[in-house]
Protein backbone atom coordinates (compact mmCIF):
# COMPACT_ATOMS: atom_id res chain seq x y z
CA UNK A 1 6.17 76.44 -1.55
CA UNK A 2 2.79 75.13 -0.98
CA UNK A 3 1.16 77.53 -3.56
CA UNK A 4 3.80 76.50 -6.13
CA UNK A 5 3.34 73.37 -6.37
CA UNK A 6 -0.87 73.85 -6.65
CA UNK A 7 0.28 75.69 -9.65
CA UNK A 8 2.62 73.02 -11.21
CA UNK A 9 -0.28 70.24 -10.58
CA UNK A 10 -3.01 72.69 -12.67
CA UNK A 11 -0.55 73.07 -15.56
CA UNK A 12 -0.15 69.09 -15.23
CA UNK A 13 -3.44 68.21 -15.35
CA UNK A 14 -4.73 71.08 -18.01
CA UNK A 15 -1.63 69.35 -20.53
CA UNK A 16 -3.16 65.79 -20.02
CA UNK A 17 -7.15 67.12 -20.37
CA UNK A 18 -5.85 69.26 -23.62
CA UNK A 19 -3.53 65.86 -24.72
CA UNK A 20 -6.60 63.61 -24.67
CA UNK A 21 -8.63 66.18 -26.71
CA UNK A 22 -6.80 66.63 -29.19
CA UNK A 23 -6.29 62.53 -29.48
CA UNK A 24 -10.00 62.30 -29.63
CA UNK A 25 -10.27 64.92 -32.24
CA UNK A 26 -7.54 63.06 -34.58
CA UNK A 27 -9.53 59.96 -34.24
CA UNK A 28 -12.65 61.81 -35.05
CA UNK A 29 -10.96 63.10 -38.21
CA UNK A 30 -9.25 60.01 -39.49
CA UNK A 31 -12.93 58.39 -39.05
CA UNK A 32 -14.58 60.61 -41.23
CA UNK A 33 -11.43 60.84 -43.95
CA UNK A 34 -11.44 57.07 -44.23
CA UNK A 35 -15.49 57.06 -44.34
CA UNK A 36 -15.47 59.70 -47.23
CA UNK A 37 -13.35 58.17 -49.17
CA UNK A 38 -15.15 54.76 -49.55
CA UNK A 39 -16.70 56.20 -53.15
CA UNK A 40 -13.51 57.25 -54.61
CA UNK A 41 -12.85 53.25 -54.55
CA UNK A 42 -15.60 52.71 -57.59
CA UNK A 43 -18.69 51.96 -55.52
CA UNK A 44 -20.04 51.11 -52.27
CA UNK A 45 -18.06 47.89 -52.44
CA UNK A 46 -16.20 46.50 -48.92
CA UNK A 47 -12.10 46.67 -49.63
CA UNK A 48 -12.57 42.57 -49.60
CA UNK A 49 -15.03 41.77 -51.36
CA UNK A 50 -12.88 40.41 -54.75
CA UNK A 51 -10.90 38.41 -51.96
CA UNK A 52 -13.43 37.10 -50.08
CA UNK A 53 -15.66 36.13 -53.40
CA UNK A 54 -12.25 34.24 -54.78
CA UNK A 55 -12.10 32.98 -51.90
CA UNK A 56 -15.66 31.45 -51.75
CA UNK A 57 -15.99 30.62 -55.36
CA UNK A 58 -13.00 28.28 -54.27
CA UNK A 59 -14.09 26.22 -51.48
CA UNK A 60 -17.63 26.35 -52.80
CA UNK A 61 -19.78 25.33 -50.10
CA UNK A 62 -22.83 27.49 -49.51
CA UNK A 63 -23.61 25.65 -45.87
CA UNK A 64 -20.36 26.27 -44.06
CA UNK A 65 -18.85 29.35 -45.95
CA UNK A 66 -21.86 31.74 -47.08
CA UNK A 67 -23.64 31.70 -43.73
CA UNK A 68 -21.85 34.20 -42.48
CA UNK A 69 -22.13 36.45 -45.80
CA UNK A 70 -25.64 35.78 -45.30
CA UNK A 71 -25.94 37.34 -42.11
CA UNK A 72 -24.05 40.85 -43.26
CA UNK A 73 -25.95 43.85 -43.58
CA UNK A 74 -26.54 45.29 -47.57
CA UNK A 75 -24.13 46.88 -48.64
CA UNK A 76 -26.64 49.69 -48.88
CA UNK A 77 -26.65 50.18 -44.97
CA UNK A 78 -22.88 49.39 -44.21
CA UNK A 79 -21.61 52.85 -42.09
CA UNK A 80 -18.83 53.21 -44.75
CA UNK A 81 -21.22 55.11 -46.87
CA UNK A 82 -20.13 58.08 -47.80
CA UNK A 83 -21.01 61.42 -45.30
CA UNK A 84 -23.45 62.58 -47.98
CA UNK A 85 -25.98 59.94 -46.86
CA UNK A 86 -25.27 60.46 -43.66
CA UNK A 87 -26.52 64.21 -43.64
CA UNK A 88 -30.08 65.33 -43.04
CA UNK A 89 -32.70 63.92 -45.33
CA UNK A 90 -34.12 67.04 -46.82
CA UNK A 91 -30.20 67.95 -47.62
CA UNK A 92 -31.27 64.36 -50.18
CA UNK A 93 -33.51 66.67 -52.06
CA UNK A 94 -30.89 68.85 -53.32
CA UNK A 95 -28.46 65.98 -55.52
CA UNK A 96 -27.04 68.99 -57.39
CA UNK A 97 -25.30 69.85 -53.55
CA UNK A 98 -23.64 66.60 -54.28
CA UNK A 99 -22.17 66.38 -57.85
CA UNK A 100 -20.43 68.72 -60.49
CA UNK A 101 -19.32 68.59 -64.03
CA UNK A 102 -15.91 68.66 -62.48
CA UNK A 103 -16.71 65.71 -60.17
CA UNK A 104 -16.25 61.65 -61.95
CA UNK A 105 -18.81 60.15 -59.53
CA UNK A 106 -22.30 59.71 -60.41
CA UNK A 107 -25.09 60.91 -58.32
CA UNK A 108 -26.04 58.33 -55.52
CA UNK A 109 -29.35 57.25 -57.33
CA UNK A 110 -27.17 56.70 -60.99
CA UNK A 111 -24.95 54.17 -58.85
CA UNK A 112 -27.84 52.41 -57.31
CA UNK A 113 -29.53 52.15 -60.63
CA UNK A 114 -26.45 50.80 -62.00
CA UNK A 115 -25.76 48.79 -59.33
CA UNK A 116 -29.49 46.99 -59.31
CA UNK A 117 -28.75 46.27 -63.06
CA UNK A 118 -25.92 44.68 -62.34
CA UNK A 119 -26.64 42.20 -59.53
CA UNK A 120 -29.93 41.26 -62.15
CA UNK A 121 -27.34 40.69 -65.13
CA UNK A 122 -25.17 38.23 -62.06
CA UNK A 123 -28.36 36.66 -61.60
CA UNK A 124 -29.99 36.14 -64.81
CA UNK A 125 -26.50 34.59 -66.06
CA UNK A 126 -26.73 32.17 -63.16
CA UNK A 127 -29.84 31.09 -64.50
CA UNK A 128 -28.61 30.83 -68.03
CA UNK A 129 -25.93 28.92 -66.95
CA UNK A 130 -27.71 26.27 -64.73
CA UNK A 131 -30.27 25.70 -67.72
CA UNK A 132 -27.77 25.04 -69.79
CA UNK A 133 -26.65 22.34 -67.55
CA UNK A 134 -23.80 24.30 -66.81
CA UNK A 135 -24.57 23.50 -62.74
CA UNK A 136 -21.22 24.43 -61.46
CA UNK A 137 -20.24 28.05 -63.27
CA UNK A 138 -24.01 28.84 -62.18
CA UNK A 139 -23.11 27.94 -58.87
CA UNK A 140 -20.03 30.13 -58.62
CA UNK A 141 -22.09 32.74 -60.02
CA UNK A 142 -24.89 32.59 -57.90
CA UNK A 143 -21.91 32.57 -54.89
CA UNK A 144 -19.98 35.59 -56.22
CA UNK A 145 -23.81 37.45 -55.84
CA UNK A 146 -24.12 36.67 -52.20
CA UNK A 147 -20.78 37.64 -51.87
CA UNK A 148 -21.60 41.70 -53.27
CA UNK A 149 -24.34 41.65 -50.47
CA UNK A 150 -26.78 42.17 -52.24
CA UNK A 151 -30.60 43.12 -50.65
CA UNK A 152 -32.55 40.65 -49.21
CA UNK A 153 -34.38 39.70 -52.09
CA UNK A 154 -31.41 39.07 -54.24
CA UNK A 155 -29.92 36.74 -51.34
CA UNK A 156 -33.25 34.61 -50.92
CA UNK A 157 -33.70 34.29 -54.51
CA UNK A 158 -29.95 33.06 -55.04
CA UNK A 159 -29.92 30.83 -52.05
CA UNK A 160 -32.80 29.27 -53.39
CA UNK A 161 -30.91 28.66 -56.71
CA UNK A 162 -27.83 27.42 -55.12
CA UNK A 163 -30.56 24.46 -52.96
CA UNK A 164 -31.79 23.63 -56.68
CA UNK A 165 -28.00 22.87 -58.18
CA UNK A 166 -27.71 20.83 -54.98
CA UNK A 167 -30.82 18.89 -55.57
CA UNK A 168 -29.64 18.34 -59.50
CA UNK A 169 -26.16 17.31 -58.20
CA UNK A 170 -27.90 14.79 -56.25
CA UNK A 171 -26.00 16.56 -53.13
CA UNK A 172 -29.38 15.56 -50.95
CA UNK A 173 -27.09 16.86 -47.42
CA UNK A 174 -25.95 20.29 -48.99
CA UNK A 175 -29.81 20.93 -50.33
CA UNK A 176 -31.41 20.22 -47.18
CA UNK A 177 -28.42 22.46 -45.37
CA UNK A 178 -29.39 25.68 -47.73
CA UNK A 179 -32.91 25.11 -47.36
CA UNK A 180 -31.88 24.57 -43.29
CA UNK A 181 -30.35 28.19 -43.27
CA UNK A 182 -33.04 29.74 -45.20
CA UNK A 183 -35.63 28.54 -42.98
CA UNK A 184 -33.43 30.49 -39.73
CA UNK A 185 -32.13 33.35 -41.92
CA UNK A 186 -35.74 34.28 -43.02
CA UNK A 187 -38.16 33.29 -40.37
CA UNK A 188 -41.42 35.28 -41.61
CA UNK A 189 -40.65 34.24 -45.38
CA UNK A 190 -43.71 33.07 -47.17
CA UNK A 191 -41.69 30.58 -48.69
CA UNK A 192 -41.16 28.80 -45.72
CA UNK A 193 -44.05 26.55 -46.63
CA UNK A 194 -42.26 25.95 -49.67
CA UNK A 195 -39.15 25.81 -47.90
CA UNK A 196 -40.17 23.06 -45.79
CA UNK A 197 -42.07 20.80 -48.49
CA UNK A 198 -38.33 20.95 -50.03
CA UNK A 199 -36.99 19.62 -47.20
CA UNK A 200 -39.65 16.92 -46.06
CA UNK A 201 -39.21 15.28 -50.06
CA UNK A 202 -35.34 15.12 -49.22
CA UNK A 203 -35.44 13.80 -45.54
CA UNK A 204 -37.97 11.02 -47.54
CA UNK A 205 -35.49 10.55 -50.20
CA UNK A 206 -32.31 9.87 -47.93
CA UNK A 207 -34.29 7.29 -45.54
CA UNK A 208 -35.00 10.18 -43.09
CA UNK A 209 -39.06 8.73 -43.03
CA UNK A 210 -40.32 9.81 -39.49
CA UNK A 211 -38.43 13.42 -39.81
CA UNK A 212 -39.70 13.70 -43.32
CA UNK A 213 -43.10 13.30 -41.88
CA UNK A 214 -42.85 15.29 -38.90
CA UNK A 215 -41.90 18.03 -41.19
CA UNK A 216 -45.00 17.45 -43.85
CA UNK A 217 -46.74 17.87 -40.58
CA UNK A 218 -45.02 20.81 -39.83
CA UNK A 219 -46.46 22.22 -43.27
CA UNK A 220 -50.07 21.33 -42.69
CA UNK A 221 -50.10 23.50 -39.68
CA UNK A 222 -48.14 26.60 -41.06
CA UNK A 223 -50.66 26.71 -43.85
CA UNK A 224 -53.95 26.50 -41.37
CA UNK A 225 -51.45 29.58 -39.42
CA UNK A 226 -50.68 31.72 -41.87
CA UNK A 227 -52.48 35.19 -41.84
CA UNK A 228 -52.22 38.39 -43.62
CA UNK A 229 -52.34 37.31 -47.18
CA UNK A 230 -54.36 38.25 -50.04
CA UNK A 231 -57.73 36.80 -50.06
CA UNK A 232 -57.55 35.40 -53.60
CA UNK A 233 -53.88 33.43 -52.27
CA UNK A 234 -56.19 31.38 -49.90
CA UNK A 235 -56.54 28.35 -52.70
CA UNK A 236 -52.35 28.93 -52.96
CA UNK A 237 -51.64 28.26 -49.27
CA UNK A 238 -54.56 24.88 -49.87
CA UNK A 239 -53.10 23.48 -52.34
CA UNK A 240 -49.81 23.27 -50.08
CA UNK A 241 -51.46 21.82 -47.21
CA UNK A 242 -53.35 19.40 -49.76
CA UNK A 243 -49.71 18.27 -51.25
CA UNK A 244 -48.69 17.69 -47.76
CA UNK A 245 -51.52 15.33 -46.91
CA UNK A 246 -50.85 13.52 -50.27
CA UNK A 247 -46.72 13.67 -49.82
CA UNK A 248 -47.98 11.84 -46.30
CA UNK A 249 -50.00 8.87 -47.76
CA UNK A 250 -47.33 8.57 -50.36
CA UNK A 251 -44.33 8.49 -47.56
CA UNK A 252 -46.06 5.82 -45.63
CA UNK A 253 -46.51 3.63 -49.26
CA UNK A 254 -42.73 4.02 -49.88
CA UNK A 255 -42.09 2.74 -46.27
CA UNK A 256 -44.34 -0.03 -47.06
CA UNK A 257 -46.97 0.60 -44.12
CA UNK A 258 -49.47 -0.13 -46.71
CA UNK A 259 -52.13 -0.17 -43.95
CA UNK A 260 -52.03 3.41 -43.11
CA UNK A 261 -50.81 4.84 -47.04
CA UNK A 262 -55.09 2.75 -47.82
CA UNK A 263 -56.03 4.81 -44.61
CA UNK A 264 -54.95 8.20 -45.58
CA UNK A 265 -55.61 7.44 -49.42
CA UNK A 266 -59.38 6.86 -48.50
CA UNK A 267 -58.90 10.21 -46.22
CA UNK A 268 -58.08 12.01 -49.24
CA UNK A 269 -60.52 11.08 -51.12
CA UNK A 270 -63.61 11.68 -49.11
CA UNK A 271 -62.54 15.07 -47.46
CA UNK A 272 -63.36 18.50 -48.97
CA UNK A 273 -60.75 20.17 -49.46
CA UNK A 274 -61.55 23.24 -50.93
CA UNK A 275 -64.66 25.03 -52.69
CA UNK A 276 -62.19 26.80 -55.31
CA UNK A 277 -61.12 24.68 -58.53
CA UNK A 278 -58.17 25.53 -57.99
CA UNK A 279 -57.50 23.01 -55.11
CA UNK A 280 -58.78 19.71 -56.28
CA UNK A 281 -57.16 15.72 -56.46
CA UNK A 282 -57.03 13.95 -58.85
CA UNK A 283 -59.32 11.62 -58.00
CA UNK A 284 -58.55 8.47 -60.50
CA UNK A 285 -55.02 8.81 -59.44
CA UNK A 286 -55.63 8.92 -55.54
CA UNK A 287 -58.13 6.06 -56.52
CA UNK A 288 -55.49 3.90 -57.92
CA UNK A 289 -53.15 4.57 -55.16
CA UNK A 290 -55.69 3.01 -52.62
CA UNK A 291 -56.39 -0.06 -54.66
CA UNK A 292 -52.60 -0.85 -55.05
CA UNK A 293 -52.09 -0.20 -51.13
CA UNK A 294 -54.62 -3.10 -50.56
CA UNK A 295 -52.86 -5.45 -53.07
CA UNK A 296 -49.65 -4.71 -51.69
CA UNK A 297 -50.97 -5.26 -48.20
CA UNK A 298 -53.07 -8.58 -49.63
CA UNK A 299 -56.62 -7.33 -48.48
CA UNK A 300 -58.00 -8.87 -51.87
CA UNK A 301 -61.53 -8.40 -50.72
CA UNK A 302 -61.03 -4.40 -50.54
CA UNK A 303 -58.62 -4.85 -54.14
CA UNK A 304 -61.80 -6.16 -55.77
CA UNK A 305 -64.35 -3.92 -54.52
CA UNK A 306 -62.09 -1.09 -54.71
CA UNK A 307 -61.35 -2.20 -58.70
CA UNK A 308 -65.17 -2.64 -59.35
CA UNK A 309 -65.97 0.94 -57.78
CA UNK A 310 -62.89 2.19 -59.97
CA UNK A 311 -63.86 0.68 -63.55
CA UNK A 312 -67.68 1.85 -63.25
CA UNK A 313 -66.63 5.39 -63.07
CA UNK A 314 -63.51 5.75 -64.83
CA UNK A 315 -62.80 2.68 -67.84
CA UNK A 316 -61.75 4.63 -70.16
CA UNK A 317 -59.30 6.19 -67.70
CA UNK A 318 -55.17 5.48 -68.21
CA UNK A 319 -55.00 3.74 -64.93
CA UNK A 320 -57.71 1.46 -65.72
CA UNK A 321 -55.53 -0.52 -67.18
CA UNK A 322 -52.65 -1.13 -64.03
CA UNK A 323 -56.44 -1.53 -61.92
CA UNK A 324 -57.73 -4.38 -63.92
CA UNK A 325 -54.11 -6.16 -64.27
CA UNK A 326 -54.02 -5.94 -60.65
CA UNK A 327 -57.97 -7.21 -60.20
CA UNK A 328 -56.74 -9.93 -62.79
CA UNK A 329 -54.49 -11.26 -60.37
CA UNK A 330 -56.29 -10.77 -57.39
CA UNK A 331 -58.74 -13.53 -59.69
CA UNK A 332 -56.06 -16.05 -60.23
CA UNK A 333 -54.77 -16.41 -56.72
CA UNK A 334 -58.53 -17.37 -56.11
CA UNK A 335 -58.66 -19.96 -58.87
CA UNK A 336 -61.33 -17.27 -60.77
CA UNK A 337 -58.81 -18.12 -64.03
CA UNK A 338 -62.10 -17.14 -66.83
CA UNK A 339 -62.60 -13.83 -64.89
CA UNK A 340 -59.01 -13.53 -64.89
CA UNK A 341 -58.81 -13.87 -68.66
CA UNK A 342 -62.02 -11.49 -69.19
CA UNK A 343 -60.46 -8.84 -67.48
CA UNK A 344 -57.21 -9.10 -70.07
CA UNK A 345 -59.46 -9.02 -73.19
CA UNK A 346 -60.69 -5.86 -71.52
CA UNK A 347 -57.58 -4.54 -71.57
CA UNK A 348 -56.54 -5.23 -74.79
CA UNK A 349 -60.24 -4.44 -76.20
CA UNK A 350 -61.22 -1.08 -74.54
CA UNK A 351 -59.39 2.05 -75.53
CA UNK A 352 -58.64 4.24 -73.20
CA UNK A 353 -57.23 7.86 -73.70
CA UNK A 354 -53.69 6.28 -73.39
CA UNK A 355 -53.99 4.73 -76.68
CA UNK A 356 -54.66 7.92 -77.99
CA UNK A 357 -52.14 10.38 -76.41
CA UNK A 358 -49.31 7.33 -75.99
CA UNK A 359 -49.47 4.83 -78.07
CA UNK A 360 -45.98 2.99 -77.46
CA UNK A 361 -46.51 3.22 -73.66
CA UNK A 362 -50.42 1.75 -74.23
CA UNK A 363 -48.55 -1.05 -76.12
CA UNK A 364 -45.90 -1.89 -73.66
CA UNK A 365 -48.31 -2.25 -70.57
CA UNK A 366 -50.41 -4.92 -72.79
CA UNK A 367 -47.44 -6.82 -73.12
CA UNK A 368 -46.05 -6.33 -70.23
CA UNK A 369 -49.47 -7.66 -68.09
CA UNK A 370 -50.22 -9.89 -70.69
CA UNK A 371 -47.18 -11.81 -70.47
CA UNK A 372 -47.75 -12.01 -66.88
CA UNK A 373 -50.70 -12.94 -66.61
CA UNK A 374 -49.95 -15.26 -69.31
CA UNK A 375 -47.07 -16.82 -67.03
CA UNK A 376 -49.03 -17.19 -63.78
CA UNK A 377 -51.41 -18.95 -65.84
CA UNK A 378 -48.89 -21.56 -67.16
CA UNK A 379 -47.98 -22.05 -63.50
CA UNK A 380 -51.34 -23.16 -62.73
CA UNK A 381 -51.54 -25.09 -65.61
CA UNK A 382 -54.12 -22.99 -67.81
CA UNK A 383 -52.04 -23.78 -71.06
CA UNK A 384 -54.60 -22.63 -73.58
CA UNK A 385 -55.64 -19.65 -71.57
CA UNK A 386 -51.92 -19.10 -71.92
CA UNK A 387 -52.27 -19.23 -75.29
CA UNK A 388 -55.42 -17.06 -75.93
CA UNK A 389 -53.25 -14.40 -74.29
CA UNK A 390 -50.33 -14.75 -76.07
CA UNK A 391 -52.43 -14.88 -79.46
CA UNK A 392 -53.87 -11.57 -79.14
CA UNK A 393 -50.64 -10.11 -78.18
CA UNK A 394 -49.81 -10.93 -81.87
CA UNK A 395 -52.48 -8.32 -83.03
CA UNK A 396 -50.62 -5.50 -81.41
CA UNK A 397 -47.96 -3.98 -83.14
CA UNK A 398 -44.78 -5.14 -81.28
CA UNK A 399 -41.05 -4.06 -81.42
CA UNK A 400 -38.99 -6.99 -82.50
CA UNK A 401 -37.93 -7.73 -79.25
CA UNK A 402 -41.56 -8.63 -77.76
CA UNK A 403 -42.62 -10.24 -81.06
CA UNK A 404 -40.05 -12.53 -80.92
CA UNK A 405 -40.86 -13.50 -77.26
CA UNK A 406 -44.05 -13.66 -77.98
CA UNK A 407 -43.59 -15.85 -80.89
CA UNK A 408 -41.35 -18.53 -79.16
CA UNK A 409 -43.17 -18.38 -76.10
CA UNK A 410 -46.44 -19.93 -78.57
CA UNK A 411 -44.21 -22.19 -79.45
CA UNK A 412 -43.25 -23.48 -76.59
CA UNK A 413 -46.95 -23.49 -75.12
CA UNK A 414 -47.89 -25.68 -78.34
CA UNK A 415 -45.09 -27.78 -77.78
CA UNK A 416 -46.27 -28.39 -74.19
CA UNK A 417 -49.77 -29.31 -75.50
CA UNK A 418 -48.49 -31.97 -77.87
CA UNK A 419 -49.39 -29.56 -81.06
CA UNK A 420 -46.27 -30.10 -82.67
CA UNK A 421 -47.39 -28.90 -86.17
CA UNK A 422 -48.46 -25.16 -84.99
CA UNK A 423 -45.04 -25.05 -82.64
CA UNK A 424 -43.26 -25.76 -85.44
CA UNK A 425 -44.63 -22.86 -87.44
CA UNK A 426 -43.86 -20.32 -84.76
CA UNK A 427 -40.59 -21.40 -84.85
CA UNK A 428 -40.31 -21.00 -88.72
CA UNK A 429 -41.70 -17.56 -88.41
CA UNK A 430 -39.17 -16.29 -86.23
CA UNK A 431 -35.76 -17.75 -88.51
CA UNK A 432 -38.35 -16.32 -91.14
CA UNK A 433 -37.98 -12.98 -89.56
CA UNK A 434 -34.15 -12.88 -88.46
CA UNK A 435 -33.11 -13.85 -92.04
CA UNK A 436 -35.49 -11.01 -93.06
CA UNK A 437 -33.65 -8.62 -90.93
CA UNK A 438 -30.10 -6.76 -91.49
CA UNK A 439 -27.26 -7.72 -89.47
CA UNK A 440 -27.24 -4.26 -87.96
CA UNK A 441 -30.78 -4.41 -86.72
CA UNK A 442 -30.56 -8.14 -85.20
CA UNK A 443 -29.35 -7.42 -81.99
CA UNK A 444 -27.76 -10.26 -79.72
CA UNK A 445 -31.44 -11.20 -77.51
CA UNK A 446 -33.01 -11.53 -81.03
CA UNK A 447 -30.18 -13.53 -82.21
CA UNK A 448 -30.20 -15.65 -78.97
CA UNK A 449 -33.86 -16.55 -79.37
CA UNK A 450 -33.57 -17.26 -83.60
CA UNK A 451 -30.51 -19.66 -82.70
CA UNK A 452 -33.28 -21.73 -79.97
CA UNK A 453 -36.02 -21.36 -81.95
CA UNK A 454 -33.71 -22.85 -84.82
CA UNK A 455 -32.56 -25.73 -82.74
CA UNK A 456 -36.26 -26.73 -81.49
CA UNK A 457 -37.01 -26.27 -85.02
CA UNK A 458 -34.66 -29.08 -85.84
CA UNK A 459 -35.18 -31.17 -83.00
CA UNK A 460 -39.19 -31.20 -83.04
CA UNK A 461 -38.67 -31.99 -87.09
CA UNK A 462 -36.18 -35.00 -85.68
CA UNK A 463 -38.79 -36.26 -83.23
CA UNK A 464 -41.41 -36.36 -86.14
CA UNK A 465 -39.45 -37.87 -88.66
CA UNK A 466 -38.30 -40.48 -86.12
CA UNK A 467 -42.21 -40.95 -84.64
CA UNK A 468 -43.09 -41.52 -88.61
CA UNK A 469 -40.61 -43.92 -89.41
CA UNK A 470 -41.46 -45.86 -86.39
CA UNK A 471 -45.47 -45.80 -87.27
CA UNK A 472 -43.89 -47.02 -91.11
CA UNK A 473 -42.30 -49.92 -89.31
CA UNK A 474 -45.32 -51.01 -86.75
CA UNK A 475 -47.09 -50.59 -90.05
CA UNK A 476 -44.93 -52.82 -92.01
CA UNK A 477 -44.97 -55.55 -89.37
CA UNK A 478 -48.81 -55.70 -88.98
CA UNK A 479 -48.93 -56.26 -92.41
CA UNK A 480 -46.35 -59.13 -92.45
CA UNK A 481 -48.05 -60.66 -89.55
């Protein structure tokens, strides 16, 4: 009895061991069916891939949705391959083992050949698209290549694509959220410096001012870090850390701490920066930056010094001309009105290469500070330096709108002065010039100022035609008398 049942519990235990087997083995085998057959579906493509990019293109947002796609393997190393790759690699030195005339798929290299050419065509339509101003197909295009899993190099050059359509959408969150999960996804990019300039000009943009200068910080000390580059790169990864330090001075102006913005200005432009060419300031600009810091922050005595220091080395520079309107009215708030007026015939006298390369814009910033100037003048009661001003303006050529400002501003200045005769001709000239004009060209400003300039006309005429008549009548009564 006993040895029967020993025998029953071997053939019970040798059915479960050979059940389990064979379970394993059909497992084995429906593993490497459904593995061999990935090719026959057109590619190395996952089975979701049309789904999930629908499904992306429609919601749209790279932060929340593509992260994940971001973090998938290429396709290239997915384990649905097909066994072929899997075998030995000198088995990869026979291709012939692996195609046929009788077989439809290409050899392995063919598909990734065509499949490279493809994911460029995807990405050089993206960039069609988004220069055309076509920013939201060029999105969905740029999505529907991160959703093919592409290699690395296709994903970081796309991602960076989709933070630039952000930035011209004015989507300052979404940027700065791409450019967040590029920074994680790609640790040892050398972009990163890039990456995080990007992000410091958009933390300064949305109000973000002591994160966006942490992270200009941040950039200064990756580029005195980084190691392993080219030699001839070195003035590259400079010129970064310079653009930092300058983004810094310039973050601290915006925020109106004009006291450190003159600090680091000054920093900037006594440091050496580089021996190479390529990493150099420009120095009139820095220059001017420092001066206005010091106006803003009403240190006149450094404004004036500054200015003096500024003109001897570059007057013939563009900015010489913001640098003497501000010097001008540094002068007038100390009562210097002659010096004040000396440095605006400067400005209207010397060229600069502004006049040559802009003309309009040269034109507009004479008028623009003269007009000024010519104000705060009136409002300390320098009429005829008011007027000297305003008189040379009339030299320049003008758009009708300033030459009819200009015009009835004289007159009212000669009014003021009790030179009735010469405001009454300014006046003249300017219904002169609107009846000279087309109803087409006169817009409603110029139409605004002929109808006053019309009406002082008439009055001023009144007031001498009524002073007259009462000189005729003291006249007439001396005589009588």
């Amino acid at each position: 009895m006993k040895r029967n049942f020993q025998s029953i519990k071997r053939r019970l235990y040798s059915m479960v061991i050979r059940k389990q087997f064979i379970f394993c083995f059909v497992l084995f085998f429906i593993n490497e069916v459904t593995s061999s057959d990935t090719p026959a579906k057109g590619g190395f493509e996952d089975e979701n891939t049309a789904s999930e990019s629908a499904y992306s293109e429609k919601k749209a947002d790279v932060a929340d949705s593509l992260l994940y796609k971001l973090q998938q393997p290429a396709v290239g190393a997915d384990p649905s391959w097909p066994s072929a790759m899997r075998l030995d690699p000198m088995f990869i030195e026979f291709p012939d083992l692996f195609t046929s005339p009788a077989m439809e798929t290409a050899p392995i290299d063919q598909y990734m050949d065509r499949r490279a050419a493809d994911l460029d065509a995807t990405f050089d339509l993206g960039i069609k698209y988004r220069q055309e101003g076509k920013l939201e197909l060029s999105k969905k295009t740029f999505i529907r290549l991160i959703n093919n899993r592409p290699p690395t190099n296709y994903r970081k050059s796309a991602l960076l694509q989709l933070a630039l359509i952000a930035e011209k959408n004015k989507e300052w969150i979404r940027a700065n959220q791409i450019y967040s999960h590029y920074d994680s996804l790609y640790p040892g990019d050398p972009n990163q410096v890039l990456i995080h300039l990007k992000m410091a000009d958009i933390l300064r943009r949305t109000g973000a001012i002591e994160k966006a200068l942490l992270k200009y910080h941040s950039v200064i000390a990756m580029t005195m870090k980084m190691k392993g580059f080219d030699e001839k790169y070195l003035p590259v990864v400079q010129r970064l850390g310079v653009k930092a330090k300058i983004e810094i001075a310039e973050t601290h102006f915006v925020d109106g701490d004009y006291t450190n913005a003159a600090r680091l200005y000054r920093r900037l432009l006594t440091q050496q920066h580089s021996k190479s060419d390529l990493v150099k300031i420009n120095k009139p600009h820095v220059h001017y930056k420092l001066i206005h810091s010091h106006f803003l922050n009403d240190d006149y005595a450094k404004v004036e010094g500054e200015s003096g220091s500024f003109l001897k080395t570059y007057s013939d520079h563009p900015k010489a001309i913001e640098v003497r309107y501000l010097l001008a009215k540094i002068l007038m708030k100390k009562s210097r009105k002659s010096e004040a007026l000396a440095q605006f015939m400067q400005i209207l006298e010397n060229p600069t290469t502004l006049k040559e390369t802009e003309p309009e814009t040269w034109t507009r910033l004479q008028v623009r500070i003269g007009v000024e100037i010519g104000g705060l003048m009136v409002k300390d009661g320098d009429l005829m330096g008011a007027v000297q001003i305003h008189e040379r303006l009339l030299d320049l050529k003008l758009e009708e709108k300033d030459l009819f400002e200009v015009l009835y501003q004289l007159g009212i200045l000669y009014e003021d002065l009790k030179y009735n005769q010469k405001a009454l001709a300014f006046y003249q000239r300017i219904i002169d010039r609107v009846k000279a004009l087309k109803t087409d060209d006169l817009s409603r400003h110029l139409k605004m100022i002929g109808d006053m300039a019309a009406w002082r006309l008439k009055t001023l005429s009144w007031l001498k035609a009524k002073e007259s008549e009462i000189q005729r009548k003291e006249q007439e009564a001396q005589v009588s008398g």
